[in-house]
C-alpha atoms as a PDB file:
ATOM      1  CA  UNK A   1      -6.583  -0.442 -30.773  1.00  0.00           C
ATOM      2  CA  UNK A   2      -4.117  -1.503 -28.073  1.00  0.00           C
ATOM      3  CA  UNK A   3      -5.161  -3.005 -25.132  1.00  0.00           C
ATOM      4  CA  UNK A   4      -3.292  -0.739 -21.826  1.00  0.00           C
ATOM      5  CA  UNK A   5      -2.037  -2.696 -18.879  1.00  0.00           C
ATOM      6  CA  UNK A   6      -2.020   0.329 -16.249  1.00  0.00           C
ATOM      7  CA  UNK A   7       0.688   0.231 -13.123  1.00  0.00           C
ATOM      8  CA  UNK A   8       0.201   2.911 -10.442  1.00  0.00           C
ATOM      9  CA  UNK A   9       3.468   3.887  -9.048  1.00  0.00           C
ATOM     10  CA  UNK A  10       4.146   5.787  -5.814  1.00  0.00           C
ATOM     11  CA  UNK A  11       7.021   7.294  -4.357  1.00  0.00           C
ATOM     12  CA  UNK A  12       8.487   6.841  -0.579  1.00  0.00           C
ATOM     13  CA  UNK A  13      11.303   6.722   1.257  1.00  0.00           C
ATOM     14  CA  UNK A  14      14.394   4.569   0.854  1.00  0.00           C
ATOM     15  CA  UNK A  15      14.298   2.307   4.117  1.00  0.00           C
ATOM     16  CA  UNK A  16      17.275   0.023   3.398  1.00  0.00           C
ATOM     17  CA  UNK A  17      19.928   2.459   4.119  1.00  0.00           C
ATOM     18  CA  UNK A  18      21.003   3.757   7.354  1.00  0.00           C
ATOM     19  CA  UNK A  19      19.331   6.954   8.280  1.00  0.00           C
ATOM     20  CA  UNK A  20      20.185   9.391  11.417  1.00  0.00           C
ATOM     21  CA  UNK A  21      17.057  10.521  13.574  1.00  0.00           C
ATOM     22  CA  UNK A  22      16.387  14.499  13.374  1.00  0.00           C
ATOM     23  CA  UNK A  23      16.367  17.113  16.177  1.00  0.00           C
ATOM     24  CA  UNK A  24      14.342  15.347  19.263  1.00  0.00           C
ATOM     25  CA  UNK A  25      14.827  11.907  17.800  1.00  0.00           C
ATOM     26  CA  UNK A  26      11.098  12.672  15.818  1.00  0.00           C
ATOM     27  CA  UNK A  27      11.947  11.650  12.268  1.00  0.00           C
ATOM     28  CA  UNK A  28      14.484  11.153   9.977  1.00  0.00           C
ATOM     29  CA  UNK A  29      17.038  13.864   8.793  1.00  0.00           C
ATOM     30  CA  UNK A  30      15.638  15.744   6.089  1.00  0.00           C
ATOM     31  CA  UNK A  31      18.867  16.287   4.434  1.00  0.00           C
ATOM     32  CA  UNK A  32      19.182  12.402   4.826  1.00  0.00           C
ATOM     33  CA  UNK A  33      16.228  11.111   3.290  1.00  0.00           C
ATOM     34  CA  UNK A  34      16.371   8.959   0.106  1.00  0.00           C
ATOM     35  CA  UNK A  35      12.994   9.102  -2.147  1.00  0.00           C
ATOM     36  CA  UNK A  36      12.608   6.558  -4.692  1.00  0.00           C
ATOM     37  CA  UNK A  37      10.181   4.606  -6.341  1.00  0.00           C
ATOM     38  CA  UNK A  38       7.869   2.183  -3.968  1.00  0.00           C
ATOM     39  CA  UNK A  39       9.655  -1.159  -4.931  1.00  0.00           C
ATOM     40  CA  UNK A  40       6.320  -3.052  -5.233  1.00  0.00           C
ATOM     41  CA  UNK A  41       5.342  -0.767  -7.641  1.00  0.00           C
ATOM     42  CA  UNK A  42       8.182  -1.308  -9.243  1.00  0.00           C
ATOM     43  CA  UNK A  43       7.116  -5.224  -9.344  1.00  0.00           C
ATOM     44  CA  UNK A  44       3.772  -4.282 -10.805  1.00  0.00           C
ATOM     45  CA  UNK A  45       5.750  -2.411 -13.407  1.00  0.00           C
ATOM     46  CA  UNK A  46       8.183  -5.623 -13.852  1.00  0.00           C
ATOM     47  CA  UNK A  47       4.365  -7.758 -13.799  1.00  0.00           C
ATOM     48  CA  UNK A  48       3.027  -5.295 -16.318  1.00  0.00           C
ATOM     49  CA  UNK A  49       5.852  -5.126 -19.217  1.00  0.00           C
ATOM     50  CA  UNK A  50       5.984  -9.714 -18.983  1.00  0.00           C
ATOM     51  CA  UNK A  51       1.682  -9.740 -19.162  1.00  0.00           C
ATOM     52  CA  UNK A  52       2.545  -7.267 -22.401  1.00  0.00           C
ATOM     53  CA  UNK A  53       5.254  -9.054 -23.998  1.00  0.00           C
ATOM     54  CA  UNK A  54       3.480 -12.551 -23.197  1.00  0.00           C
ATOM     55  CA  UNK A  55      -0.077 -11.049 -24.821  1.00  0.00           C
ATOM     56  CA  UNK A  56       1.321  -9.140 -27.146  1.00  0.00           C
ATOM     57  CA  UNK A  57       1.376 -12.780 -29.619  1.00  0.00           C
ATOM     58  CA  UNK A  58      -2.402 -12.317 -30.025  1.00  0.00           C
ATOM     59  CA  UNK A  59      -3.194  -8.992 -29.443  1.00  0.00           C
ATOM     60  CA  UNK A  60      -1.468  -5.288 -29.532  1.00  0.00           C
ATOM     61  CA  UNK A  61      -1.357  -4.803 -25.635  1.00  0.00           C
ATOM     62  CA  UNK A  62       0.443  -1.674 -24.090  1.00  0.00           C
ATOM     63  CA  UNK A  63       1.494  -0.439 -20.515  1.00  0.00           C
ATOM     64  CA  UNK A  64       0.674   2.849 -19.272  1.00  0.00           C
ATOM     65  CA  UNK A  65       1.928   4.296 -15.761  1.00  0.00           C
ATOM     66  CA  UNK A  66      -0.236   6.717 -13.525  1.00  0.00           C
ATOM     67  CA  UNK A  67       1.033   8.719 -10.382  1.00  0.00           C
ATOM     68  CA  UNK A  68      -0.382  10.700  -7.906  1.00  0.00           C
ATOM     69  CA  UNK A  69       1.514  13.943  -6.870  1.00  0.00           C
ATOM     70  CA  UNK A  70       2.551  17.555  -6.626  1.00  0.00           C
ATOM     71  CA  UNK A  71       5.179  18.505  -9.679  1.00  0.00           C
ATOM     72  CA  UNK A  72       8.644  17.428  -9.309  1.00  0.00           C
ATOM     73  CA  UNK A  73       7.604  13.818  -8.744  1.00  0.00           C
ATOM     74  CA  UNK A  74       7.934  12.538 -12.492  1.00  0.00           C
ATOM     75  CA  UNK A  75      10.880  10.280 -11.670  1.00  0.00           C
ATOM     76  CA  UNK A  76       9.160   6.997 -10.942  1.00  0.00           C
ATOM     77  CA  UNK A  77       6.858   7.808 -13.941  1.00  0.00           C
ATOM     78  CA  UNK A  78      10.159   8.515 -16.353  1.00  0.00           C
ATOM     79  CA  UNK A  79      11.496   5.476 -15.023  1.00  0.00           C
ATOM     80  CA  UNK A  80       8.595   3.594 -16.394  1.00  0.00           C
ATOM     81  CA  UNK A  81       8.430   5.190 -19.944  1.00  0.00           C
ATOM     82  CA  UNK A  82      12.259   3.970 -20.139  1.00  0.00           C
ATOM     83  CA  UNK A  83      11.553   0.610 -19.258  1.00  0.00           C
ATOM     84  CA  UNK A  84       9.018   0.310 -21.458  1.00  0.00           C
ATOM     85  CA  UNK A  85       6.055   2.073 -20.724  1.00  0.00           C
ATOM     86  CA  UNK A  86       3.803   4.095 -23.732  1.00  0.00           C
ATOM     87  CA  UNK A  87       2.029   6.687 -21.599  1.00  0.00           C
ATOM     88  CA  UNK A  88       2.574   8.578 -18.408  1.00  0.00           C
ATOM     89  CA  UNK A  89       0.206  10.921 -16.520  1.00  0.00           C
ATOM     90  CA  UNK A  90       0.376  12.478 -12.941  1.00  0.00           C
ATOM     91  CA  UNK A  91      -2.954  13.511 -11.369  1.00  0.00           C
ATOM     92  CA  UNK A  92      -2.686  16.510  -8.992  1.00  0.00           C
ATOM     93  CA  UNK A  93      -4.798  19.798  -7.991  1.00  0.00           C
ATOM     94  CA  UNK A  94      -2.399  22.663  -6.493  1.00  0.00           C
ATOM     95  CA  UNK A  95      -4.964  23.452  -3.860  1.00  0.00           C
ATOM     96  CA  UNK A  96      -3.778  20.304  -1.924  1.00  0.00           C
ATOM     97  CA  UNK A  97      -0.633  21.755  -0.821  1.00  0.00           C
ATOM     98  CA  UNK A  98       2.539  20.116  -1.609  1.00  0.00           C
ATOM     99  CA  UNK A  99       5.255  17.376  -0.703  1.00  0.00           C
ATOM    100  CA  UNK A 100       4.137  18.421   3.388  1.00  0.00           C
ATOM    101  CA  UNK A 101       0.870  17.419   2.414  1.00  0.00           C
ATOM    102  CA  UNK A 102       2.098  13.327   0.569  1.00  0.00           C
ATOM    103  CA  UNK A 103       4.117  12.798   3.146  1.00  0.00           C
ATOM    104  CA  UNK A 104       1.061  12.813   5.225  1.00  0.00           C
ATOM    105  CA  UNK A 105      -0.938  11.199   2.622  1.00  0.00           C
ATOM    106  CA  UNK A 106      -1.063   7.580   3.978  1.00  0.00           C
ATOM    107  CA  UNK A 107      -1.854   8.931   7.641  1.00  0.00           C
ATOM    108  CA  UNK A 108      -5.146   7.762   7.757  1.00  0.00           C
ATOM    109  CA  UNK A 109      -7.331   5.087   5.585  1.00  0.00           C
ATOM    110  CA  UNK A 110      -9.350   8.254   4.527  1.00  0.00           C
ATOM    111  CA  UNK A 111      -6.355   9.642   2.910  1.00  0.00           C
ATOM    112  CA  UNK A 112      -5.190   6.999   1.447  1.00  0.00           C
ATOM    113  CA  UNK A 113      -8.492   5.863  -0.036  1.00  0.00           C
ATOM    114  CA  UNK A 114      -8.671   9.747  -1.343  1.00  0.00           C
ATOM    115  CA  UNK A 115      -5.515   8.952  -3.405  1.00  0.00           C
ATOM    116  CA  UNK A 116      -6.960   5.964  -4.702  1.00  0.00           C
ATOM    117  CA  UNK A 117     -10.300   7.802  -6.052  1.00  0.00           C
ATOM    118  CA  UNK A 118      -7.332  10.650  -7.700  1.00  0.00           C
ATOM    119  CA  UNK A 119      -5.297   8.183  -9.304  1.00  0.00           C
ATOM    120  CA  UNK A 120      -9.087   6.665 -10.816  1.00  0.00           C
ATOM    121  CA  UNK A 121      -9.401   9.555 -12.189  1.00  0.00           C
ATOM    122  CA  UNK A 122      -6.075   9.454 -14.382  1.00  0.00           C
ATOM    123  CA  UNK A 123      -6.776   5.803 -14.942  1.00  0.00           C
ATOM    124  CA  UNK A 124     -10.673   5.863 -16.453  1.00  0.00           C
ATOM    125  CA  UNK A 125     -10.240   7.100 -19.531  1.00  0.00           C
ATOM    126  CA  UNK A 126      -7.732   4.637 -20.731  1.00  0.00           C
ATOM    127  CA  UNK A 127     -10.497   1.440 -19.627  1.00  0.00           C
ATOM    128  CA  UNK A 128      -7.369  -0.615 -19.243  1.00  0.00           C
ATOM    129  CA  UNK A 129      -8.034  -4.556 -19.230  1.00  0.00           C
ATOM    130  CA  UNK A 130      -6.000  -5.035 -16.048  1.00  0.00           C
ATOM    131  CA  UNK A 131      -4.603  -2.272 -13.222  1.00  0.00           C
ATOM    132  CA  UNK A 132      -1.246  -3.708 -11.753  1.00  0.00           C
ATOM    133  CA  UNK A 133      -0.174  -1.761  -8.048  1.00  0.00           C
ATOM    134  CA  UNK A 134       2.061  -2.776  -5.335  1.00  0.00           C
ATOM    135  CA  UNK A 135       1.023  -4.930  -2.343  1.00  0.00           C
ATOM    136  CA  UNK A 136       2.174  -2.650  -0.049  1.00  0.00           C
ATOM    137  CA  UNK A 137       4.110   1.043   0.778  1.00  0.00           C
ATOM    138  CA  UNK A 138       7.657   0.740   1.802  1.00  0.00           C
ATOM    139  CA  UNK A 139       7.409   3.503   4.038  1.00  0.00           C
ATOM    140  CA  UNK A 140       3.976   3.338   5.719  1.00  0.00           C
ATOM    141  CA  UNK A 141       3.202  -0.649   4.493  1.00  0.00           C
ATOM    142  CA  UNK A 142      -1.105  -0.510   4.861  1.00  0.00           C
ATOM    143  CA  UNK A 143      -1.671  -2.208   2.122  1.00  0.00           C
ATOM    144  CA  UNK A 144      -4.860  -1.027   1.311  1.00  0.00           C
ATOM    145  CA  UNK A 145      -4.222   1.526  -1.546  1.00  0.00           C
ATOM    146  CA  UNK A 146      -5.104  -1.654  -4.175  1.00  0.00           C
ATOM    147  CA  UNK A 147      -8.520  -2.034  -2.592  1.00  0.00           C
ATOM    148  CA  UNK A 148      -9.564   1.264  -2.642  1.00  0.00           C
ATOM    149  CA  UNK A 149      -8.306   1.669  -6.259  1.00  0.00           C
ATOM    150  CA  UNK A 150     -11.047  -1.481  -7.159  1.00  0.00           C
ATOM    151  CA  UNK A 151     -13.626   0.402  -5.523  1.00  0.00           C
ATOM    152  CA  UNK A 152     -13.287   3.445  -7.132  1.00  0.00           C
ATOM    153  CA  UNK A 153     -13.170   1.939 -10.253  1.00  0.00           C
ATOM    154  CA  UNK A 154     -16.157  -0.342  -9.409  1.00  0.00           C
ATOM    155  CA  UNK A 155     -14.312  -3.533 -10.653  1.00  0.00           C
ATOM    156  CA  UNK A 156     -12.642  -6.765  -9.569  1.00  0.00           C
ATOM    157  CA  UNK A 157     -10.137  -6.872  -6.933  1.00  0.00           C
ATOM    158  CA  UNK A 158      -7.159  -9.483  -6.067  1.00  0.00           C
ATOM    159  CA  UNK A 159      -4.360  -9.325  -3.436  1.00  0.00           C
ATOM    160  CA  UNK A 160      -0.799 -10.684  -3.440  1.00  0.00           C
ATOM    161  CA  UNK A 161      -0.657 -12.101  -6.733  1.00  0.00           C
ATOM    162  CA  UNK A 162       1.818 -14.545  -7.212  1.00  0.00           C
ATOM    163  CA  UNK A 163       0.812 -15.593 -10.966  1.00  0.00           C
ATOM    164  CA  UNK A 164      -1.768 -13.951 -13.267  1.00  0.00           C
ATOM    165  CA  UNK A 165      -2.848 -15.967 -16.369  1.00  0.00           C
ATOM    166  CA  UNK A 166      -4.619 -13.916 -19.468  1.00  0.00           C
ATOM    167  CA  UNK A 167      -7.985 -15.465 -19.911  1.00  0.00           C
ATOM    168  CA  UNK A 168     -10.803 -14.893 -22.376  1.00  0.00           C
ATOM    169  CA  UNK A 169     -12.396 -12.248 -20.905  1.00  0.00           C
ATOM    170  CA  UNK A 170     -10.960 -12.939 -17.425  1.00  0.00           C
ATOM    171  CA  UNK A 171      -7.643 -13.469 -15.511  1.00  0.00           C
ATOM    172  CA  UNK A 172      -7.264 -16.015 -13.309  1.00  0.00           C
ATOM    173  CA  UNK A 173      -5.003 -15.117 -10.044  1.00  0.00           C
ATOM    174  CA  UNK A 174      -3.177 -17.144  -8.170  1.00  0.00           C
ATOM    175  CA  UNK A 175      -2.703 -14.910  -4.502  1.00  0.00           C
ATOM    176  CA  UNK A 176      -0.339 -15.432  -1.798  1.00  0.00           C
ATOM    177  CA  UNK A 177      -1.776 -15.906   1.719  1.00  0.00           C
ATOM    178  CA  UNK A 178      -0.760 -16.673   5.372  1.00  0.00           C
ATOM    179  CA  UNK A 179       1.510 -19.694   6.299  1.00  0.00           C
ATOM    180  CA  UNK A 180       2.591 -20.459   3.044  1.00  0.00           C
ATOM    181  CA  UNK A 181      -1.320 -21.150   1.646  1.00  0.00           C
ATOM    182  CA  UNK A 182      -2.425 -19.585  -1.682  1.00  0.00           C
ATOM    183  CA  UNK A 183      -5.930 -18.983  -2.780  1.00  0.00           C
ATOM    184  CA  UNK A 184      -6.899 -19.601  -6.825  1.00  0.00           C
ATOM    185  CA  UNK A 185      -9.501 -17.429  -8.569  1.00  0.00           C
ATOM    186  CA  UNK A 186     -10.711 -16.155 -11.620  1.00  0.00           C
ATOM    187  CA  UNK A 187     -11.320 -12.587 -11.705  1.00  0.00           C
ATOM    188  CA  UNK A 188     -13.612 -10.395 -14.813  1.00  0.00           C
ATOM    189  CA  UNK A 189     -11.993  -7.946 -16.739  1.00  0.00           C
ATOM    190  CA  UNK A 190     -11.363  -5.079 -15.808  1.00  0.00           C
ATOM    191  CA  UNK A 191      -9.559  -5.874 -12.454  1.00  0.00           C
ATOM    192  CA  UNK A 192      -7.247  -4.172  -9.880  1.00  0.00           C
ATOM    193  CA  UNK A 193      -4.225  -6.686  -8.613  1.00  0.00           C
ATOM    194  CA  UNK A 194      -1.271  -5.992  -6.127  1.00  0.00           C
ATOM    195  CA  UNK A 195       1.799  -7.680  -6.292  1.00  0.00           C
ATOM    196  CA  UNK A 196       4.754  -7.697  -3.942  1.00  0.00           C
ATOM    197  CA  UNK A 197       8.238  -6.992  -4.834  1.00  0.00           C
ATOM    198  CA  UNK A 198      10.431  -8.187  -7.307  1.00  0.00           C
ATOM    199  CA  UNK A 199      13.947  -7.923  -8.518  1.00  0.00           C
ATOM    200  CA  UNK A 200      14.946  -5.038  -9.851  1.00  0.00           C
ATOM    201  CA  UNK A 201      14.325  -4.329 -13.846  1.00  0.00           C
ATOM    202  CA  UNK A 202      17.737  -4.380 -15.817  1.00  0.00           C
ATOM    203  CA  UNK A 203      19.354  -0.819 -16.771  1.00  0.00           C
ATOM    204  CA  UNK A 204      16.836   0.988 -19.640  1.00  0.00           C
ATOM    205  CA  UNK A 205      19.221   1.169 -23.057  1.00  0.00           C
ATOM    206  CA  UNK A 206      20.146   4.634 -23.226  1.00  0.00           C
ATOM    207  CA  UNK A 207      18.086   5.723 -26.316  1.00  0.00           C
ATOM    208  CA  UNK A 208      15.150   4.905 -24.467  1.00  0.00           C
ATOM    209  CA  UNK A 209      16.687   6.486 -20.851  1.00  0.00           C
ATOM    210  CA  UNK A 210      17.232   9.831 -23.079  1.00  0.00           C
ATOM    211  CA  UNK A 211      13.505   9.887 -24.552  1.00  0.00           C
ATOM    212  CA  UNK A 212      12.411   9.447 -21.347  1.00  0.00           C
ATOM    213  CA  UNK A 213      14.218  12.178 -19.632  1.00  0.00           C
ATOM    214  CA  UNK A 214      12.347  14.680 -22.429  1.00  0.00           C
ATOM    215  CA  UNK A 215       9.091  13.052 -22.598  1.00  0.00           C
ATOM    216  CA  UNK A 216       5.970  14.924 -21.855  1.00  0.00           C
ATOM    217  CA  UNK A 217       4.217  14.272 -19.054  1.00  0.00           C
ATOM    218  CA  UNK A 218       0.938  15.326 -18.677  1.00  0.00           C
ATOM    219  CA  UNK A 219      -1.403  15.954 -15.775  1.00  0.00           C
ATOM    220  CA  UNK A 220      -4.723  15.467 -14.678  1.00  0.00           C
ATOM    221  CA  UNK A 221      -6.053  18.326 -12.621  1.00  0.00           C
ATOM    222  CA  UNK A 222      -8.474  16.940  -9.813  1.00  0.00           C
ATOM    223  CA  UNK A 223     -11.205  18.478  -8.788  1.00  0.00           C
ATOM    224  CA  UNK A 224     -11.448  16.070  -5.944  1.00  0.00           C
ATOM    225  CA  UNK A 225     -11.475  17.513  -2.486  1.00  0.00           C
ATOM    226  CA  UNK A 226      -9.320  16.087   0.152  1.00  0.00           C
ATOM    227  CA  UNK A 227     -11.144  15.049   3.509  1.00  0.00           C
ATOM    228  CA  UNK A 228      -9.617  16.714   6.327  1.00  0.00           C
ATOM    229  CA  UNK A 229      -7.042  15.548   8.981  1.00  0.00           C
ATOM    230  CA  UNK A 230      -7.673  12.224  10.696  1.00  0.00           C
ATOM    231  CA  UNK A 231      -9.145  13.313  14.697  1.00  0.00           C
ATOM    232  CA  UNK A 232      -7.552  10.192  15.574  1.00  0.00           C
ATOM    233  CA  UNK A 233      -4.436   9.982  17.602  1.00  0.00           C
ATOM    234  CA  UNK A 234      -2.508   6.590  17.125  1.00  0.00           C
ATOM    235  CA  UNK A 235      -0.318   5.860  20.120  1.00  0.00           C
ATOM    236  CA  UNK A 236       2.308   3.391  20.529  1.00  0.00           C
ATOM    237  CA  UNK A 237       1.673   0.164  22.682  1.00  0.00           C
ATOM    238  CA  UNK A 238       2.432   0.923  26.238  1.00  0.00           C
ATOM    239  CA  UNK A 239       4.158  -2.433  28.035  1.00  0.00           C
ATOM    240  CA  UNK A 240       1.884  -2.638  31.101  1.00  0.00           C
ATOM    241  CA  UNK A 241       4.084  -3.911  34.218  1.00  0.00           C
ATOM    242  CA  UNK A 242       2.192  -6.719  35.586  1.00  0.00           C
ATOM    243  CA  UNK A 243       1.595  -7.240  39.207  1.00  0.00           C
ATOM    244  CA  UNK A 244       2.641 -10.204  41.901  1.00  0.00           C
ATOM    245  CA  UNK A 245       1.998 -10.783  45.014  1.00  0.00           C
ATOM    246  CA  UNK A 246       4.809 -10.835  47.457  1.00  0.00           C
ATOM    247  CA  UNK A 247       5.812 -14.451  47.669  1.00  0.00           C
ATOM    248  CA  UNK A 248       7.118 -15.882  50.992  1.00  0.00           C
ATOM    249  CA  UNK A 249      11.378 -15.516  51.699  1.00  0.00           C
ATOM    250  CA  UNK A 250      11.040 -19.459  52.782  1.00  0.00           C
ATOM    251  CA  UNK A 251       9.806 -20.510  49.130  1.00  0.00           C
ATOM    252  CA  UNK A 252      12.399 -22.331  47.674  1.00  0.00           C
ATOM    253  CA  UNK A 253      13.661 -21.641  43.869  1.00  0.00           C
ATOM    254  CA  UNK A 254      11.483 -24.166  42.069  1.00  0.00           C
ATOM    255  CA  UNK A 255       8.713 -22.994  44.288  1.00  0.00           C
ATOM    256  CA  UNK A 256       8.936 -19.244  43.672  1.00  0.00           C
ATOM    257  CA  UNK A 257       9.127 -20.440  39.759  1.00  0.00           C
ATOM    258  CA  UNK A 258       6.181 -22.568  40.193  1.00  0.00           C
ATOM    259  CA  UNK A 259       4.154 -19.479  42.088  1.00  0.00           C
ATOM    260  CA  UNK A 260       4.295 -16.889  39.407  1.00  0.00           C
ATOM    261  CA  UNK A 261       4.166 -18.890  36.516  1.00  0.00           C
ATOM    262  CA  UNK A 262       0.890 -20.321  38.241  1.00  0.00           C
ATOM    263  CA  UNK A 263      -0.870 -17.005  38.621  1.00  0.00           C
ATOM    264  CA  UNK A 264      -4.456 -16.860  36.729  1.00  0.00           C
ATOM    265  CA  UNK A 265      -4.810 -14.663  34.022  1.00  0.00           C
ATOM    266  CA  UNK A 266      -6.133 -11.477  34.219  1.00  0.00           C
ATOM    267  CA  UNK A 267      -8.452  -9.976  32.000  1.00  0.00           C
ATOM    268  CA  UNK A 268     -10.918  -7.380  31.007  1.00  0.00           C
ATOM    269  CA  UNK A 269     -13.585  -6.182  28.695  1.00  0.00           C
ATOM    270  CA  UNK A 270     -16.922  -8.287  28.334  1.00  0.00           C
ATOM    271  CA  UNK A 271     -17.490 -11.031  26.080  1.00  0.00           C
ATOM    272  CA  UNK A 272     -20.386 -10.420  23.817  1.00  0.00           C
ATOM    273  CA  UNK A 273     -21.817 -13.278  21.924  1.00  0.00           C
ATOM    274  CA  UNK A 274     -22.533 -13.144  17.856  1.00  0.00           C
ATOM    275  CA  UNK A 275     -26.148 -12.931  18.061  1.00  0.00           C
ATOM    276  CA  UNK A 276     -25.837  -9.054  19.590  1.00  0.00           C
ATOM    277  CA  UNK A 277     -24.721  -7.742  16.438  1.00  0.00           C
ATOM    278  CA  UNK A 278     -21.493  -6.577  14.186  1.00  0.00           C
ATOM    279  CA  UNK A 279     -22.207  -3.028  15.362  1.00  0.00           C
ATOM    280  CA  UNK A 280     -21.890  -3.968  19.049  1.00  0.00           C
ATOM    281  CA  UNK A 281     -19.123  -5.943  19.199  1.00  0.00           C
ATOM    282  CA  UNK A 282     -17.117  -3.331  16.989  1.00  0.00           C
ATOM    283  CA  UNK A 283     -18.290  -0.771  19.814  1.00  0.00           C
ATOM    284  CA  UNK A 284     -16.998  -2.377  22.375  1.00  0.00           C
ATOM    285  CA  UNK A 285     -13.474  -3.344  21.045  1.00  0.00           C
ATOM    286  CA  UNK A 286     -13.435   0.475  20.147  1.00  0.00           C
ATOM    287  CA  UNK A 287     -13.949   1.139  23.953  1.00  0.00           C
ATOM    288  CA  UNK A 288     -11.382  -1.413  25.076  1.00  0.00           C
ATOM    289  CA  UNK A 289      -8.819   0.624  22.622  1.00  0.00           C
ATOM    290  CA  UNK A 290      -9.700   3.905  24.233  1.00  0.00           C
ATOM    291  CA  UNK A 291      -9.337   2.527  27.963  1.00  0.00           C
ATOM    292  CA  UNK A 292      -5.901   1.631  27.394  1.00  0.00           C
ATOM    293  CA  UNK A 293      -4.854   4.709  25.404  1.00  0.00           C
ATOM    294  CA  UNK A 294      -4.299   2.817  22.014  1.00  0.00           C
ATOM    295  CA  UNK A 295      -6.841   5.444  20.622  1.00  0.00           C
ATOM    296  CA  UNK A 296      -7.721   9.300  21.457  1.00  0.00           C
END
């Protein structure tokens, strides 16, 4: 029996063209909006079909795709059956709502870990040896989706891969972090790993661009149910002007420089130390967001 590498794909918005701002400069044109395939996804895909064709000399190993969404949003899935994908499923449940309701999908962590535990649900039955999803969304970036996913699945988890190396048993991960450092670790199978973008996969030979056009696509019908609106409003950073005191007309240049650049800093907030718990100092950084409007 084949062993399934399993890449969950996602679809959002084109950002790399130029796009005109709709009626009270509050989104993008409708009519203007490009929807494509989330291009780390697409890297998981490109990830996926090399980890096949590299294991594939010892044993029969197979990539499957999974989506999450309302009908009508096959494409990214098709795409993958014509680059070289064996399966394809879509989970949905048509009491969600529709494309209104994806587009507000990643709106809140809640949400998005909500998609995770659908797409889980498409993914268990194949127990897959490795589960291959993009770093990050294009068009809302959190970059938490992957995480989620390992919870749900109650299995290994590994960010920004830059190299994954079959193991016995295991896969050993080589992941990307800040300021050019990586981090090295071995991982048990089953595992969830993210993966950023990568060049685009060559054109599918037309045979297999034709089968995939016809292909049937199934779908899982969830009977998760969605967890209701965030209550939070995000606001934009306000700039804060920043008050000085009237500096005396005699001053000369270097001395007005000088005066301002020597005012003390200003603060706020109260410094807790460690010993007064997690709980407390998440509290209080809470507060501090709501005084200044970053939060409702």
């Amino acid at each position: 029996m084949a062993e399934p590498i399993v890449v969950c794909l996602k679809r959002s918005q084109v950002t790399d063209v130029p796009l005109r701002l709709g009626e009270g400069a509050r989104g993008v044109r409708a009519d203007e909006t490009l929807i494509h395939a989330n291009p780390t996804d697409m890297g998981a895909l490109r990830w996926a079909l090399s980890l096949a064709e590299q294991m594939g000399t010892q044993t029969a190993v197979e990539v499957y795709a999974v989506s999450v969404g309302p009908p009508g949003w096959d494409e990214s899935l098709r795409a993958a059956l014509a680059a070289g994908a064996v399966k394809a499923v879509r989970v949905w449940n048509p009491s969600w709502g529709g494309e209104e309701w994806m587009e507000q999908a990643d709106a809140s962590a809640d949400r998005t870990a909500f998609l995770a535990r659908a797409a889980a649900e498409g993914i268990e039955p194949w127990k897959p040896a490795l589960i291959l999803t993009g770093d990050a969304s294009a068009d809302t970036g959190h970059g938490c989706f992957g995480a989620f996913l390992a919870h749900a699945l109650g299995i290994g988890f590994a960010h920004r891969a830059a190299q994954v190396v079959p193991l016995d048993g295991q896969w050993r991960v080589r992941c990307k972090l800040d300021r050019g450092y990586a981090q090295e670790m071995v991982i048990s199978r089953p595992a969830v790993i993210t993966v950023g973008a990568l060049p685009p996969l060559p054109p599918a030979p037309l045979p297999a661009w034709l089968r995939s056009r016809t292909a049937e696509i199934p779908c899982v019908v969830s009977a998760l149910q969605p967890p209701p609106a965030s209550a939070t409003t995000l606001r934009a950073p306000v700039p804060r002007v920043k008050r000085y005191p009237a500096l005396s007309p005699e001053f000369s240049a270097q001395e007005r420089i000088g005066a301002l650049v020597d005012q003390p800093l200003v603060g706020g907030g109260t410094v807790l130390q460690a010993e007064e718990g997690i709980a407390a100092q998440v509290e209080a950084i809470i507060q501090v967001l709501r005084e200044r409007e970053y939060i409702g």
